[in-house]
Each structure stands twice: as C-alpha cells, then as structure tokens.
N, C-alpha and C. Protein backbone atom coordinates (compact mmCIF):
# COMPACT_ATOMS: atom_id res chain seq x y z
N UNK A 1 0.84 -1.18 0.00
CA UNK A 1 0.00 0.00 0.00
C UNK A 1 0.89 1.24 0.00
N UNK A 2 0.42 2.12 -0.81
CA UNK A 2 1.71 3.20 -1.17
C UNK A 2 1.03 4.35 0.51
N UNK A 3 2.11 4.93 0.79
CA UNK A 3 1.79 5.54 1.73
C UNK A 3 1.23 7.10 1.17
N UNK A 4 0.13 8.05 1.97
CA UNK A 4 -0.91 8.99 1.35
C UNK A 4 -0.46 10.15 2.25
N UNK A 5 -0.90 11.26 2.23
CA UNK A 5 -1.32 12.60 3.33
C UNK A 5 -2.25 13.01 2.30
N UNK A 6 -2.46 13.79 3.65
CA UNK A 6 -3.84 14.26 3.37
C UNK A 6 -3.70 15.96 3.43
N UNK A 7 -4.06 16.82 2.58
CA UNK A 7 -4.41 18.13 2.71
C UNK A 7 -5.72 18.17 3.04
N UNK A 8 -6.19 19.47 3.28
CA UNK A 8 -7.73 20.28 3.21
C UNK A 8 -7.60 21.64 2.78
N UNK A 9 -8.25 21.59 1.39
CA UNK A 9 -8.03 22.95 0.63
C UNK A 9 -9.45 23.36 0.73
N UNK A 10 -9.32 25.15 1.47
CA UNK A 10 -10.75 25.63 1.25
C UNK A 10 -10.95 26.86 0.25
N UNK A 11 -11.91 26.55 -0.77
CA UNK A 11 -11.95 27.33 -2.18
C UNK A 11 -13.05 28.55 -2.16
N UNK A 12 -12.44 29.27 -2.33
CA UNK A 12 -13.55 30.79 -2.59
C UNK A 12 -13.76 30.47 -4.11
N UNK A 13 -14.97 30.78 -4.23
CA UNK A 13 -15.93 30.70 -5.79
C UNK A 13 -16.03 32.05 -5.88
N UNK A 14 -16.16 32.11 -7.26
CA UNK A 14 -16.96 33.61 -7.76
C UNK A 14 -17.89 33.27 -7.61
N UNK A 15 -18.57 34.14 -7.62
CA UNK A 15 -20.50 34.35 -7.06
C UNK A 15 -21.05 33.50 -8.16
N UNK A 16 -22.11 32.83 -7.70
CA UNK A 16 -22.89 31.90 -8.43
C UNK A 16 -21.87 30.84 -8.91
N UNK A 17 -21.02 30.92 -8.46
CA UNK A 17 -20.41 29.37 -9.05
C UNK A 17 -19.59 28.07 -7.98
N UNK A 18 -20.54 28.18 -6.82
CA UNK A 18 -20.24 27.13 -5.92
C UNK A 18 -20.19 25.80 -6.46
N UNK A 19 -21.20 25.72 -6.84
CA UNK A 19 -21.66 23.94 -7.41
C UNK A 19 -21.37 23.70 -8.65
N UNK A 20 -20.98 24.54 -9.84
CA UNK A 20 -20.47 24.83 -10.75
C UNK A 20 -18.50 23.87 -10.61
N UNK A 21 -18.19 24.85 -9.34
CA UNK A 21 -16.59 24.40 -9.48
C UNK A 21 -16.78 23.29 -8.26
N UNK A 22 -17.76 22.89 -7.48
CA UNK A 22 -17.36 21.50 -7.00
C UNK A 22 -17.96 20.59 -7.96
N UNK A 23 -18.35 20.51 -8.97
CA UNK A 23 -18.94 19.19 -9.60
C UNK A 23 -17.76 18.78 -10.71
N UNK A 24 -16.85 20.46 -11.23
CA UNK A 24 -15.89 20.35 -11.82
C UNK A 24 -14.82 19.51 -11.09
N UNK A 25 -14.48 20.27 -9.80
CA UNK A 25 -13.47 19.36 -9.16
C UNK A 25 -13.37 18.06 -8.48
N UNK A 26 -14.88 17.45 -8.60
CA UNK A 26 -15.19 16.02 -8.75
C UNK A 26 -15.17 15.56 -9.49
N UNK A 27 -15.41 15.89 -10.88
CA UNK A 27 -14.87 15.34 -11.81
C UNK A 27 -13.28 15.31 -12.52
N UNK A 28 -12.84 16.35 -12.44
CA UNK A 28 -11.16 16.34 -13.16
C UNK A 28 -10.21 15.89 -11.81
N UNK A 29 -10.28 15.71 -10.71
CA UNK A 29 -9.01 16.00 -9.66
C UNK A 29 -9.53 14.46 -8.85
N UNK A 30 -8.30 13.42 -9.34
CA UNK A 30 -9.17 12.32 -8.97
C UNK A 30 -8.83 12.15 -7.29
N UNK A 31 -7.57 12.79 -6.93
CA UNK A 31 -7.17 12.64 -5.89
C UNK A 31 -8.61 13.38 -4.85
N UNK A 32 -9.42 13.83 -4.79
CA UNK A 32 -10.67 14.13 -4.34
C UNK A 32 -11.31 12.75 -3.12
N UNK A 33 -10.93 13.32 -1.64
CA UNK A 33 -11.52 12.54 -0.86
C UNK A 33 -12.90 12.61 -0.75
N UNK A 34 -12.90 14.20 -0.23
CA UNK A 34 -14.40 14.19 0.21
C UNK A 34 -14.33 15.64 0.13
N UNK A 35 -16.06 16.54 -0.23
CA UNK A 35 -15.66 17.92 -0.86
C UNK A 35 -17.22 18.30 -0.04
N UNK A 36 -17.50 19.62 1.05
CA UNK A 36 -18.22 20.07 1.78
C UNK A 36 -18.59 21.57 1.30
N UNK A 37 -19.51 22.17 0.53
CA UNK A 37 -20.20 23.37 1.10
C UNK A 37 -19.94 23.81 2.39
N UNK A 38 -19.40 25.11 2.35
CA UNK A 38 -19.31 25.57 3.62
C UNK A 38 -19.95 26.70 3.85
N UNK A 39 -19.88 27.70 5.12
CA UNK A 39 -20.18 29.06 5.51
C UNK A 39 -18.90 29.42 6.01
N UNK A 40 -19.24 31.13 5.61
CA UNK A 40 -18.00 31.73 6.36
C UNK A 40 -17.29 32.22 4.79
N UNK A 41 -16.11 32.87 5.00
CA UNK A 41 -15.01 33.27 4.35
C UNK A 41 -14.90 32.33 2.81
N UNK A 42 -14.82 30.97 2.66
CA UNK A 42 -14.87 30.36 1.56
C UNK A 42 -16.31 29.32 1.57
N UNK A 43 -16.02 28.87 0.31
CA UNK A 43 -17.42 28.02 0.13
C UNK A 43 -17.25 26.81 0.08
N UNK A 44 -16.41 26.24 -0.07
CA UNK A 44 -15.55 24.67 -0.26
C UNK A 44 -15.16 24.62 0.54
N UNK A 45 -15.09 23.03 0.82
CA UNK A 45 -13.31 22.76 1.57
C UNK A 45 -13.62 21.18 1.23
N UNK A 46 -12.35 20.84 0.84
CA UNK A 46 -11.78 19.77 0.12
C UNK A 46 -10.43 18.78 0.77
N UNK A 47 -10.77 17.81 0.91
CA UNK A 47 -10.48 16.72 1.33
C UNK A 47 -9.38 16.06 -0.09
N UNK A 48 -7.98 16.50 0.41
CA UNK A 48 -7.17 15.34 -0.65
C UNK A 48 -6.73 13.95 -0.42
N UNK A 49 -6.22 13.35 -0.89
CA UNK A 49 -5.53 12.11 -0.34
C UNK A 49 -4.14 12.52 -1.95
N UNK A 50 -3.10 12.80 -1.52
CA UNK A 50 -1.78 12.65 -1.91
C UNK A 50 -0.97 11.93 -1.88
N UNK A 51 -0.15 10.95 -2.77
CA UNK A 51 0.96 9.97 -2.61
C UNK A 51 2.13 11.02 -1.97
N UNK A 52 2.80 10.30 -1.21
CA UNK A 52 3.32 10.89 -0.29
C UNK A 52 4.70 11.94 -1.00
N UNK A 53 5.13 11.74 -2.41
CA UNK A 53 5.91 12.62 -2.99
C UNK A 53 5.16 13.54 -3.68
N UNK A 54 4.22 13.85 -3.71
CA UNK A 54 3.99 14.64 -4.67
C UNK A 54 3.69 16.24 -3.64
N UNK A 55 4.55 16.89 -4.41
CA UNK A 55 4.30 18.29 -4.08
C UNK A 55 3.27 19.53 -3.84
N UNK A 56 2.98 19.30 -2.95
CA UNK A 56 1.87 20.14 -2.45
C UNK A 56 1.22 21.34 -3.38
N UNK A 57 2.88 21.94 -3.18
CA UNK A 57 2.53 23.34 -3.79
C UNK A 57 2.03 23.44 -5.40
N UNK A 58 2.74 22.15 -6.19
CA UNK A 58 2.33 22.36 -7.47
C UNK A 58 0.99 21.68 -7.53
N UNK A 59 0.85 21.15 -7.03
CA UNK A 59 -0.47 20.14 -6.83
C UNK A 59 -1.51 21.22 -6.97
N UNK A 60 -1.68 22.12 -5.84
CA UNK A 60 -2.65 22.82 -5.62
C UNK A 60 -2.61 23.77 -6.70
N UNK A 61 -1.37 24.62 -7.26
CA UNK A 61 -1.07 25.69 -8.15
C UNK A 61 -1.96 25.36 -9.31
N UNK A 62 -1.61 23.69 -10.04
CA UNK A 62 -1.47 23.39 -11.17
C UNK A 62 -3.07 22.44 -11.31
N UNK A 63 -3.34 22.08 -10.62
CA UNK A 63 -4.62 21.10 -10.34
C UNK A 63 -5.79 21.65 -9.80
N UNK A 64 -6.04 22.45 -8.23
CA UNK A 64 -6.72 22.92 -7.88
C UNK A 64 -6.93 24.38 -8.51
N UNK A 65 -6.13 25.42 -8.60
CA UNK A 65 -6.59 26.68 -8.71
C UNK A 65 -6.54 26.70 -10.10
N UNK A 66 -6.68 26.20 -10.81
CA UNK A 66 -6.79 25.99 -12.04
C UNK A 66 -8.07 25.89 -12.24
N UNK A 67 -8.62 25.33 -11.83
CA UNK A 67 -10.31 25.08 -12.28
C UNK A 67 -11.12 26.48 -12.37
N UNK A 68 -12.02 26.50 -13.41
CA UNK A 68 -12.51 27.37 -13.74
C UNK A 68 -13.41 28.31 -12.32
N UNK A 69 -13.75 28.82 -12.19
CA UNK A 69 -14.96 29.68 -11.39
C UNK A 69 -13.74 29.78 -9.94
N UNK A 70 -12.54 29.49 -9.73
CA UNK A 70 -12.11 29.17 -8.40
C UNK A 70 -11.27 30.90 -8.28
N UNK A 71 -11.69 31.61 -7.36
CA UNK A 71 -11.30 33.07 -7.04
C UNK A 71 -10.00 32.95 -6.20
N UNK A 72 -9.71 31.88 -4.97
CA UNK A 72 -8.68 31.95 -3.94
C UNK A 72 -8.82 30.89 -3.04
N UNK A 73 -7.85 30.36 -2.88
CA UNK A 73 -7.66 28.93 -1.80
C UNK A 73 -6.93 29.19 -0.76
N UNK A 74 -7.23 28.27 0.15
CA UNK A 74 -6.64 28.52 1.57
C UNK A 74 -6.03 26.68 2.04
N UNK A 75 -4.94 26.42 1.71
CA UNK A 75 -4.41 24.85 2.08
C UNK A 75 -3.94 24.93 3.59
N UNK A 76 -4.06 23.81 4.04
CA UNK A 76 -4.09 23.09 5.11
C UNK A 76 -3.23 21.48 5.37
N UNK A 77 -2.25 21.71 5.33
CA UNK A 77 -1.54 20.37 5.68
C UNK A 77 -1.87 19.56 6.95
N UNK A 78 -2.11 18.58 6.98
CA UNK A 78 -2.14 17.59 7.96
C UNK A 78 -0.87 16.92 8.76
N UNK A 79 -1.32 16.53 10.37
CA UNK A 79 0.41 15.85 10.37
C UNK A 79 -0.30 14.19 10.44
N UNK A 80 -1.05 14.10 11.76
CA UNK A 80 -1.85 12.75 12.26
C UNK A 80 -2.96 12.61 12.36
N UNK A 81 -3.89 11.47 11.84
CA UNK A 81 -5.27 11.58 12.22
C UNK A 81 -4.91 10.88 13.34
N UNK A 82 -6.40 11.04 14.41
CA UNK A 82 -6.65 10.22 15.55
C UNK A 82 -8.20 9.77 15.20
C-alpha cells in the first residue's frame, strides 16, 4: 500500500459558481476525498488524499486553482489523524 497525506483545501468561488466548481473538481481532480459546502469566508473545503511525494505546492497551483470559477484557496496540511 503506497503511503498517502492528506491536505484540506478551502476554495472561494466567484458568485454563483459554488456547485459549478465542486462538480468540476469532482470530476477532473481524482485525488478528491471528500468535498463540503461551507459558511463563512470560503465556500468549499476539500479533502485530498496525496501519494506521499507529490508536491503540495504544485499540486494545488497546477490542479486545484486551475479550475474554472475558483477566485482563492486557503491549504491546510495535515500531520496525524486520531
């Protein structure tokens, strides 16, 4: 079993396009754990699962903020679940 981490990226939408860019980023970004509507400051927050080399920063640059309707992200590295 290859070993994973986990981020939590939370995504600001342009107006009217919440469900727009989570149905996108369920579909193109397979690494996609689990993806929540939120309140507050952003409208997403996103659940990754990452092989343990792959680079955060391009990950998110090149994969996440890439998707259409996405205004600004806020990442979250993990160390341990309990």
């Amino acid at each position: 079993m290859r070993a994973m981490k986990v981020i939590f990226v939370q995504v600001k939408c342009e107006p009217g396009q919440a469900y727009d860019v989570a149905s996108k980023i369920m579909d193109d970004v397979e690494e996609v754990g689990e993806l929540y509507s939120t309140s507050g400051k952003y409208d997403l927050m996103v659940k990754f699962h990452l092989d343990e080399d792959t680079d955060i920063g391009h990950f998110v640059t090149e994969r996440v903020q890439k998707v259409p309707g996405i205004k600004d992200t806020f990442t979250t590295m993990t160390f341990k679940a309990f």
